[in-house]
PDB file of N, CA and C in Angstrom:
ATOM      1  N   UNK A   1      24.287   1.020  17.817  1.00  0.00           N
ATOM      2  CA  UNK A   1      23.817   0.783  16.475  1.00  0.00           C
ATOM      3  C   UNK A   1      24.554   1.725  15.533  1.00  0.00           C
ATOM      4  N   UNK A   2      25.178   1.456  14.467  1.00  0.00           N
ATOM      5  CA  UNK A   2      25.945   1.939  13.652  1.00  0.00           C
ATOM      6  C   UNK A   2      24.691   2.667  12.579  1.00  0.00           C
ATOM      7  N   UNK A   3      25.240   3.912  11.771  1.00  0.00           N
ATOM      8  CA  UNK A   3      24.826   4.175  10.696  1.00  0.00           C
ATOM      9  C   UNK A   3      24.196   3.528   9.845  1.00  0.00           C
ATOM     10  N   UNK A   4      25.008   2.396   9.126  1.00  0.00           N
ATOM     11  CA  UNK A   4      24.944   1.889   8.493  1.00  0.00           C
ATOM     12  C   UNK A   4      23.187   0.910   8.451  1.00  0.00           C
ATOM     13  N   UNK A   5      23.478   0.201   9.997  1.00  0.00           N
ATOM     14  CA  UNK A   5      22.548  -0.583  10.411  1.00  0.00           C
ATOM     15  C   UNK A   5      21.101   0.150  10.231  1.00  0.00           C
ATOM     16  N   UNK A   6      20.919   1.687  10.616  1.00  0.00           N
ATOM     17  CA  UNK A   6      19.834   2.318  10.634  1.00  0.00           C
ATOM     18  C   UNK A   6      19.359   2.261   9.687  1.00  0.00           C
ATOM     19  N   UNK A   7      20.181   3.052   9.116  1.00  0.00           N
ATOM     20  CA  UNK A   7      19.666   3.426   7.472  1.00  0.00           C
ATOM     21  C   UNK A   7      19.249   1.870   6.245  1.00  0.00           C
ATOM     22  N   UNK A   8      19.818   1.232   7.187  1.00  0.00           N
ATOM     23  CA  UNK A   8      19.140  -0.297   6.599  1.00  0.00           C
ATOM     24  C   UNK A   8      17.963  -0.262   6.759  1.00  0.00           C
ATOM     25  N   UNK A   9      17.695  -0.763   8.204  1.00  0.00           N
ATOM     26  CA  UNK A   9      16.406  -0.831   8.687  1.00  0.00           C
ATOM     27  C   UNK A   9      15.960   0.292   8.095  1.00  0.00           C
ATOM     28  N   UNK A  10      16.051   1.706   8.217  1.00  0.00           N
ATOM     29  CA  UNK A  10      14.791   2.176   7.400  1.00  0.00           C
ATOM     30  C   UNK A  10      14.445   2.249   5.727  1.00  0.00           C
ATOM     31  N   UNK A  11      15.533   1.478   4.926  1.00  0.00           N
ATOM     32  CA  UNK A  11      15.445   0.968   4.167  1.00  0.00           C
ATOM     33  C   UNK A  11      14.119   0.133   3.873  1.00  0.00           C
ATOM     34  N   UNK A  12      14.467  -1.237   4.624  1.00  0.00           N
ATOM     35  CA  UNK A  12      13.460  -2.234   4.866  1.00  0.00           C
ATOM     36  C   UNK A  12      12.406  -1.620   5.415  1.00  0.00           C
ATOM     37  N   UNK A  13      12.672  -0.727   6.109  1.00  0.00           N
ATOM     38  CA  UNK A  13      10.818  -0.169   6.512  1.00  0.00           C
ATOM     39  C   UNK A  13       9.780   0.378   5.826  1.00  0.00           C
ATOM     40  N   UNK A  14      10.713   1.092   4.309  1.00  0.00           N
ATOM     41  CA  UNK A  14      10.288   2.080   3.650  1.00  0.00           C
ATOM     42  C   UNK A  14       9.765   0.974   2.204  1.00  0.00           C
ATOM     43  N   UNK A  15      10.736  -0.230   2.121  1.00  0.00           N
ATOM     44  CA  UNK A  15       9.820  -0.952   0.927  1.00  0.00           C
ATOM     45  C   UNK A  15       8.829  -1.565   1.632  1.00  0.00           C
ATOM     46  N   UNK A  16       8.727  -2.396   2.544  1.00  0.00           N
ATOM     47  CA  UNK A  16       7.745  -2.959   3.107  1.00  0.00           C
ATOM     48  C   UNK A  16       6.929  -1.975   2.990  1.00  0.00           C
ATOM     49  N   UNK A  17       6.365  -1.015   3.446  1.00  0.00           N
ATOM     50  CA  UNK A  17       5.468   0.065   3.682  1.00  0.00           C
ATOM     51  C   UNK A  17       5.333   0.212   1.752  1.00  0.00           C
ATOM     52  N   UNK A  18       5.667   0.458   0.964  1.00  0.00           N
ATOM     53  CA  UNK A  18       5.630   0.728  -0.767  1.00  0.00           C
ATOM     54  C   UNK A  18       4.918  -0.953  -0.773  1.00  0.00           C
ATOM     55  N   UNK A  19       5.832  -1.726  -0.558  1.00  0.00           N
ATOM     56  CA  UNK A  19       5.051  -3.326  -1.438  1.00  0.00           C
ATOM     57  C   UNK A  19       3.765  -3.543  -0.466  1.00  0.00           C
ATOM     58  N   UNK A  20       3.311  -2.884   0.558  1.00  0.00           N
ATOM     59  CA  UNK A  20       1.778  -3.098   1.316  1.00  0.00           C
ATOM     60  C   UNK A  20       1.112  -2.391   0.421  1.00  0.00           C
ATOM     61  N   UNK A  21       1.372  -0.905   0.005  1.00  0.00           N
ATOM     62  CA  UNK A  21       0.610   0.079  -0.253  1.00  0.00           C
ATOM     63  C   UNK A  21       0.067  -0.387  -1.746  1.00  0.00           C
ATOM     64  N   UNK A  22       1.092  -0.667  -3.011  1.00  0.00           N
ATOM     65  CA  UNK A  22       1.286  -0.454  -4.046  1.00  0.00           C
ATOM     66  C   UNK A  22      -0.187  -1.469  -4.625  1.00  0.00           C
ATOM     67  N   UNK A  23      -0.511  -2.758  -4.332  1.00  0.00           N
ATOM     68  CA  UNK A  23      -1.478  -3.071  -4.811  1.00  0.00           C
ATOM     69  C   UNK A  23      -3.131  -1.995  -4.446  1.00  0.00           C
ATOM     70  N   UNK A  24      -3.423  -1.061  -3.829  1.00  0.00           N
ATOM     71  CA  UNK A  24      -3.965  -0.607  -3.484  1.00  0.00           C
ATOM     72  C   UNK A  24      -4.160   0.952  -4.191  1.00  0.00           C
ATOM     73  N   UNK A  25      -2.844   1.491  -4.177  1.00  0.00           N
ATOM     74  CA  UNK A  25      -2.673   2.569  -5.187  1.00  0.00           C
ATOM     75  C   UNK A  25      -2.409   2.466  -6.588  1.00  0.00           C
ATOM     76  N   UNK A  26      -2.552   1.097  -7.137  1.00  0.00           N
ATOM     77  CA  UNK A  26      -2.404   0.807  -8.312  1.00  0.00           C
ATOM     78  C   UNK A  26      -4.046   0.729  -9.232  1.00  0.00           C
ATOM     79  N   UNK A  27      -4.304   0.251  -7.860  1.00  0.00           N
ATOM     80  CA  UNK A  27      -6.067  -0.462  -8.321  1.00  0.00           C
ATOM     81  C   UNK A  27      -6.588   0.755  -8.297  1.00  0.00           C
ATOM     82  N   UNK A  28      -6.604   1.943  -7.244  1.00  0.00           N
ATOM     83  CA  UNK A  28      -7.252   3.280  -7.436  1.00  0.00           C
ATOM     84  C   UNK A  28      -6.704   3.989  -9.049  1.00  0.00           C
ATOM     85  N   UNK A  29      -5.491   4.123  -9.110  1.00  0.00           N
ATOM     86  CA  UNK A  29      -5.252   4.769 -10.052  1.00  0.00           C
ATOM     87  C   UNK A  29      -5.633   4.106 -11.497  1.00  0.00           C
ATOM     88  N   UNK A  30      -6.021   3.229 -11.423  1.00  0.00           N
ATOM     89  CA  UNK A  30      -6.540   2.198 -12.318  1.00  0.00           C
ATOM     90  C   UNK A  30      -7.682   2.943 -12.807  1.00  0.00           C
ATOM     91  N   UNK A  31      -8.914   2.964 -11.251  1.00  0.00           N
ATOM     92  CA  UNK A  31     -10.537   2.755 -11.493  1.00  0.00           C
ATOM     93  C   UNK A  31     -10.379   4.460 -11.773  1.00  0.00           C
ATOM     94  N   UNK A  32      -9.776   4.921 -11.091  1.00  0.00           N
ATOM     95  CA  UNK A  32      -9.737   6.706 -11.698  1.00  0.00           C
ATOM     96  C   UNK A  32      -9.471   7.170 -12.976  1.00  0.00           C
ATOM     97  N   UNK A  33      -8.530   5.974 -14.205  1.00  0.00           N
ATOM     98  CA  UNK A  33      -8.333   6.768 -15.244  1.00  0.00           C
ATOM     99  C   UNK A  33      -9.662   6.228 -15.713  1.00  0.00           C
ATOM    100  N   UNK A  34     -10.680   4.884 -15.529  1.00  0.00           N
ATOM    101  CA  UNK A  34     -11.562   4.098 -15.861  1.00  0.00           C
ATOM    102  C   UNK A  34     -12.823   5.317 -15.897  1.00  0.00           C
ATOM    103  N   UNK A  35     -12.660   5.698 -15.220  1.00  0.00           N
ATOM    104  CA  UNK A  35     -13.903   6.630 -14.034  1.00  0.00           C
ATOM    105  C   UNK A  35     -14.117   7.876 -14.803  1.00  0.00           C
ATOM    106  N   UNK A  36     -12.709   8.471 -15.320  1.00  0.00           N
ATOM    107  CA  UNK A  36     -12.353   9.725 -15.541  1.00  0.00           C
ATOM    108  C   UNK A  36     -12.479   9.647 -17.157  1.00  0.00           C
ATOM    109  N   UNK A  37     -12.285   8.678 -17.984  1.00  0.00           N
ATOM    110  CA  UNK A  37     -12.677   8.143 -19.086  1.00  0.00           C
ATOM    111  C   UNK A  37     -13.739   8.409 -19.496  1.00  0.00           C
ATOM    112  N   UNK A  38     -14.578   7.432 -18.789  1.00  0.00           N
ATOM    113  CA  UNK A  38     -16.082   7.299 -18.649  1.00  0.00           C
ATOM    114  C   UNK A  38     -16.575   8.754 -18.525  1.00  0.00           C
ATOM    115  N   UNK A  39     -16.112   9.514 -17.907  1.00  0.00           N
ATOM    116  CA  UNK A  39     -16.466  10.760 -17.533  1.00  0.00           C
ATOM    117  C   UNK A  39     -16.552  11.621 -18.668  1.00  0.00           C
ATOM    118  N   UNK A  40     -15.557  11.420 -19.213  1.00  0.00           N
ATOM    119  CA  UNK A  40     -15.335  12.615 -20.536  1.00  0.00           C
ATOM    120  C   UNK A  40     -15.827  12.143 -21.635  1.00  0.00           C
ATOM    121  N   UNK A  41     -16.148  11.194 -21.788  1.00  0.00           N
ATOM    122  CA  UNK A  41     -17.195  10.155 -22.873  1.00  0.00           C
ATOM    123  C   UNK A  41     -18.677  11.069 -22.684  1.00  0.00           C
ATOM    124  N   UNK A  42     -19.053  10.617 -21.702  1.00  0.00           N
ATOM    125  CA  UNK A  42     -20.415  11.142 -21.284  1.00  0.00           C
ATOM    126  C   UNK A  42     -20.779  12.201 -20.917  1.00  0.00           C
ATOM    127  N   UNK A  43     -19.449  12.995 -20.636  1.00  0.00           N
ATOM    128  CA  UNK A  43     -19.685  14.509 -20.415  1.00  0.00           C
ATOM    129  C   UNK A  43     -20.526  14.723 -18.948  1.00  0.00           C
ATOM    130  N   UNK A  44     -20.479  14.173 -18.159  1.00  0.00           N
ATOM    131  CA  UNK A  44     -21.133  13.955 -16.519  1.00  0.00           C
ATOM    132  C   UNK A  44     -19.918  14.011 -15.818  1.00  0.00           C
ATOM    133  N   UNK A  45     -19.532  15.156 -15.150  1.00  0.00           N
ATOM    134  CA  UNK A  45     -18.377  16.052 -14.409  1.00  0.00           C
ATOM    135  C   UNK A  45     -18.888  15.737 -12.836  1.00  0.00           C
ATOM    136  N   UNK A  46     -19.573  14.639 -12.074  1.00  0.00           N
ATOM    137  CA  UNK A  46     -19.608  14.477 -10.677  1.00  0.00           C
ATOM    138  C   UNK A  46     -18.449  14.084 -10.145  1.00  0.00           C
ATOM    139  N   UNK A  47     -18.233  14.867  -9.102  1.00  0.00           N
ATOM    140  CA  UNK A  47     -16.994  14.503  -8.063  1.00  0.00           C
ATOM    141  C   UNK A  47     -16.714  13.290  -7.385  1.00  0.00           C
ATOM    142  N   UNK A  48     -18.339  12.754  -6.961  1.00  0.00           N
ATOM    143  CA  UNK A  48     -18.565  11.563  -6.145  1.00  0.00           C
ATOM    144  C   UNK A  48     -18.826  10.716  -7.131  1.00  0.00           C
ATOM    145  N   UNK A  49     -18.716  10.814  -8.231  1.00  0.00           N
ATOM    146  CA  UNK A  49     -18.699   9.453  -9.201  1.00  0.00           C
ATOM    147  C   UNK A  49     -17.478   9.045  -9.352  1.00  0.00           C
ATOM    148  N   UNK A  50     -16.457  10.199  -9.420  1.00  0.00           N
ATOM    149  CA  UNK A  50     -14.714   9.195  -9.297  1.00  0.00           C
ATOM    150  C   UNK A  50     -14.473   8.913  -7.677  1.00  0.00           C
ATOM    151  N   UNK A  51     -14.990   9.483  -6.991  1.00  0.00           N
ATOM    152  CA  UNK A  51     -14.619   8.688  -5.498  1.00  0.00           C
ATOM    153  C   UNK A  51     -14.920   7.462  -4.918  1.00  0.00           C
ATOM    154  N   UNK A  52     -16.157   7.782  -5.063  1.00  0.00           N
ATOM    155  CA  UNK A  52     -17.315   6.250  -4.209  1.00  0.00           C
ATOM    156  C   UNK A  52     -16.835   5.386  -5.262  1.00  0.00           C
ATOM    157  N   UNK A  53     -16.480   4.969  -6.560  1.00  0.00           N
ATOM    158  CA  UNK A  53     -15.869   3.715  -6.901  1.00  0.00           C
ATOM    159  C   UNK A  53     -14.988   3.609  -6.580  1.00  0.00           C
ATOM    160  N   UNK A  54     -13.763   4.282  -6.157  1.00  0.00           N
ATOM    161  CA  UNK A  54     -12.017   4.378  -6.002  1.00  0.00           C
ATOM    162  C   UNK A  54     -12.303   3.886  -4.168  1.00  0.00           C
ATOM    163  N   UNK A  55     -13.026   4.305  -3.901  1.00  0.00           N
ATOM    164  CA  UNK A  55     -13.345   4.009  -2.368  1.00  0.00           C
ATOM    165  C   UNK A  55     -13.467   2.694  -2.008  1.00  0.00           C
ATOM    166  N   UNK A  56     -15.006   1.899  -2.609  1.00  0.00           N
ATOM    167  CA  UNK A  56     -15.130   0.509  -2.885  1.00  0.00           C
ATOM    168  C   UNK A  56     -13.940  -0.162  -3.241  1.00  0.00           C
ATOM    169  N   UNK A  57     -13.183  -0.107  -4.418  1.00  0.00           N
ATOM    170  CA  UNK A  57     -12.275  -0.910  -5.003  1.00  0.00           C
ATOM    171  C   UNK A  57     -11.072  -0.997  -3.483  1.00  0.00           C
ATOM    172  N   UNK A  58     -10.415   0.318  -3.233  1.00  0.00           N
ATOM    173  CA  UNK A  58      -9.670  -0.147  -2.552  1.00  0.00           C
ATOM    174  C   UNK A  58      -9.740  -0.379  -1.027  1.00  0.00           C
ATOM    175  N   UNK A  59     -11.605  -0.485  -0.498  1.00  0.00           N
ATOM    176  CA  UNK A  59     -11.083  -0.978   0.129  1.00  0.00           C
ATOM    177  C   UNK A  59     -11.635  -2.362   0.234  1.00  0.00           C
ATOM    178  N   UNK A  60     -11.812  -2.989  -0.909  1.00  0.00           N
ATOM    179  CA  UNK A  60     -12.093  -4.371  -1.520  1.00  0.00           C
ATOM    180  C   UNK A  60     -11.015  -4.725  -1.337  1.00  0.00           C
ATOM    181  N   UNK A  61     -10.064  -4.251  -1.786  1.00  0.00           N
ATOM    182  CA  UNK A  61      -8.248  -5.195  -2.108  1.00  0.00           C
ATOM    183  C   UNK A  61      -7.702  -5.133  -0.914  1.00  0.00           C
ATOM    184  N   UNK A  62      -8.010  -4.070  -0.003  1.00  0.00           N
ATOM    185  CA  UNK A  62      -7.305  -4.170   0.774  1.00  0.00           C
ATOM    186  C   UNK A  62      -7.827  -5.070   1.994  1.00  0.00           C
ATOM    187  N   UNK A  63      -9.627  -5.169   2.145  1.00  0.00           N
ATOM    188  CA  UNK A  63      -9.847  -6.430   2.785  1.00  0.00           C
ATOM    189  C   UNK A  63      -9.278  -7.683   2.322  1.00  0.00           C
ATOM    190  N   UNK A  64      -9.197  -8.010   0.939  1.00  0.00           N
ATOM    191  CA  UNK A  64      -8.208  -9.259   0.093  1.00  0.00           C
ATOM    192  C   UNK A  64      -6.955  -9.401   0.304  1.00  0.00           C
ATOM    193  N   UNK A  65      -6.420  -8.456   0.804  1.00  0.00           N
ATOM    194  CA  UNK A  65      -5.304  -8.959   0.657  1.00  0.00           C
ATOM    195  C   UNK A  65      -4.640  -8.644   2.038  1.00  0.00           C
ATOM    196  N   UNK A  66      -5.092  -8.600   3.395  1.00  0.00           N
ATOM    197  CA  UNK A  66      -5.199  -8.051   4.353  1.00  0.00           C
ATOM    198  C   UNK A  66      -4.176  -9.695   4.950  1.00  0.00           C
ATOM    199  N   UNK A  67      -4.839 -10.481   5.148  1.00  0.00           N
ATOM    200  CA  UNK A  67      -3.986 -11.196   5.276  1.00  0.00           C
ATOM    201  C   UNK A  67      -2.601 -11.970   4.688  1.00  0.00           C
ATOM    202  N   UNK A  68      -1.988 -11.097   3.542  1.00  0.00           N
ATOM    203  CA  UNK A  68      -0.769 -11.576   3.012  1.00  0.00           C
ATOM    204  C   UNK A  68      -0.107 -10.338   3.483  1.00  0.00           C
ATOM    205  N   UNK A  69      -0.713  -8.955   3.841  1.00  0.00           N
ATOM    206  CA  UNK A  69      -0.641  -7.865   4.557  1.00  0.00           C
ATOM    207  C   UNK A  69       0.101  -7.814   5.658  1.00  0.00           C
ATOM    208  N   UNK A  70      -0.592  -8.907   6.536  1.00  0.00           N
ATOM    209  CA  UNK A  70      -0.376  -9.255   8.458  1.00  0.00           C
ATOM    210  C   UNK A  70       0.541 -10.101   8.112  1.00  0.00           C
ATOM    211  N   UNK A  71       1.176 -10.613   7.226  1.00  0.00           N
ATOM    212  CA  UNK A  71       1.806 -11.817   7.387  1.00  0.00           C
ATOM    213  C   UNK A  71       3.240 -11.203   6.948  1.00  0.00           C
ATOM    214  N   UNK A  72       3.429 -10.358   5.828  1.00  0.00           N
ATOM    215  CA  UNK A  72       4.592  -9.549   5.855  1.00  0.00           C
ATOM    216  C   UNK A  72       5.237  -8.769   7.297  1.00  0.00           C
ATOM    217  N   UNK A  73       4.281  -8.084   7.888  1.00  0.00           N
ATOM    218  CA  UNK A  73       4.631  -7.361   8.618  1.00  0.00           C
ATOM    219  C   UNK A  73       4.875  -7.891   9.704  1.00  0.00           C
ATOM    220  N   UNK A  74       4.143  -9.295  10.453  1.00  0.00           N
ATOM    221  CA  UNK A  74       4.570  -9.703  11.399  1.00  0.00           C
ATOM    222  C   UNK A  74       5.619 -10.938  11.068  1.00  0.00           C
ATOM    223  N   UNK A  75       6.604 -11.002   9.942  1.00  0.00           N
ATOM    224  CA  UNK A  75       7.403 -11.919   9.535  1.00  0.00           C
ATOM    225  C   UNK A  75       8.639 -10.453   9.207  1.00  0.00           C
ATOM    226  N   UNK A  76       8.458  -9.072   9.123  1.00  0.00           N
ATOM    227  CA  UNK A  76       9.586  -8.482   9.464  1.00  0.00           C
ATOM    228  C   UNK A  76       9.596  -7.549  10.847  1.00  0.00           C
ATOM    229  N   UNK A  77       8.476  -7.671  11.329  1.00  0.00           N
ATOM    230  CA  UNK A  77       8.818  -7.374  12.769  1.00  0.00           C
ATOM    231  C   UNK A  77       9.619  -8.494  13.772  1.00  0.00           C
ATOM    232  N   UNK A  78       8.993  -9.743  13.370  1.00  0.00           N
ATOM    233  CA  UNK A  78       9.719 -10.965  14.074  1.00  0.00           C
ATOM    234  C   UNK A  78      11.705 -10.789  13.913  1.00  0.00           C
ATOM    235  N   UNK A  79      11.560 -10.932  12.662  1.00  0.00           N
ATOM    236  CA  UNK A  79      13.125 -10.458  11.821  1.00  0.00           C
ATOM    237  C   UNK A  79      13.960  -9.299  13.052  1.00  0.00           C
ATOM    238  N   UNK A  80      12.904  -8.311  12.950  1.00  0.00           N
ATOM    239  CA  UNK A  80      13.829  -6.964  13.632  1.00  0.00           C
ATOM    240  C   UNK A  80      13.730  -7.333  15.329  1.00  0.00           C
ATOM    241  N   UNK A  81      12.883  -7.654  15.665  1.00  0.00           N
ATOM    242  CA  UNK A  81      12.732  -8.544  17.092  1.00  0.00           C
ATOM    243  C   UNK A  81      14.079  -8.985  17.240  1.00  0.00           C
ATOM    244  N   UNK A  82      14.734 -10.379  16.563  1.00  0.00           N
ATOM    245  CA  UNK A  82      15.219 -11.466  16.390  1.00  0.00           C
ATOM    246  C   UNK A  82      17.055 -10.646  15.964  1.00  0.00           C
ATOM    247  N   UNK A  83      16.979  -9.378  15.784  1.00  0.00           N
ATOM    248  CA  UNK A  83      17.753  -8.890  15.329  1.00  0.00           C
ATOM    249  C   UNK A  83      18.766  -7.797  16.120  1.00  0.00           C
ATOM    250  N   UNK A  84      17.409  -7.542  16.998  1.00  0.00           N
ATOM    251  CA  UNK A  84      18.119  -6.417  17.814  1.00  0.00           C
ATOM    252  C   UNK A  84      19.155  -7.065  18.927  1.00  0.00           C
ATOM    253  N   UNK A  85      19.635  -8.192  19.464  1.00  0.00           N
ATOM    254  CA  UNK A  85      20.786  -8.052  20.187  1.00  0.00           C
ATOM    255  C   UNK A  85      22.067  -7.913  19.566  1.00  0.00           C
ATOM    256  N   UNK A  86      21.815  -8.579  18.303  1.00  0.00           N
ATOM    257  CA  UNK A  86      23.226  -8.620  17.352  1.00  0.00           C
ATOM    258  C   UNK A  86      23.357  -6.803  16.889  1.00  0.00           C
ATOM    259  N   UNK A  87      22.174  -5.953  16.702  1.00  0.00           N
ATOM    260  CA  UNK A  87      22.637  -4.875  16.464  1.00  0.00           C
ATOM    261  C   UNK A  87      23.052  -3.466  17.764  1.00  0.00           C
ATOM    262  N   UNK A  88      22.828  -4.283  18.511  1.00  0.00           N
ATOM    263  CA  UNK A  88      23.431  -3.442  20.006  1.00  0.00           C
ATOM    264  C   UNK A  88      24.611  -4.192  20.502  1.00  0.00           C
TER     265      UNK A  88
END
C-alpha cells in the first residue's frame, strides 16, 4: 500500500466520521446557546438545566438519524472491503 493510498483512506475515514457527527454537534450547540440564553434572561445559573436538554436533543437525532448513519458506514466499509485487493 502506497502513501498516497493511506492517507486517502484516512482521509475518507476522517469525513465520514465529521458528516456522522456534525448533525448531532450542531443540534447541541444549537440547544446550548438556546439554554444559555434562556439562562441569562432569567438569571437561573443551573448546570443540569444546559445538560439534560443537550442530552435529550442529541440523543433524539441521533436515534433519527441512526439509520442514514448504518447506511453510510456500511456502504464505505463495503467500498474499502471491495478495495483492498487492488490496493495490495
Amino acid at each position: 500500500m502506497s502513501t498516497d493510498t493511506a492517507v486517502d483512506l484516512v482521509r475518507q475515514a476522517t469525513t465520514l466520521g465529521l458528516l456522522l457527527a456534525a448533525p448531532a454537534l450542531v443540534m447541541s450547540l444549537a440547544i446550548g446557546l438556546v439554554v444559555s440564553l434562556l439562562q441569562a434572561v432569567t438569571q437561573i445559573h443551573e448546570q443540569t438545566l444546559s445538560f439534560v436538554p443537550r442530552l435529550i436533543v442529541v440523543a433524539v437525532v441521533v436515534l433519527l438519524l441512526l439509520p442514514w448513519s448504518i447506511s453510510r458506514l456500511v456502504d464505505y466499509t463495503t467500498t474499502l472491503y471491495r478495495e483492498i485487493p487492488s490496493n495490495f
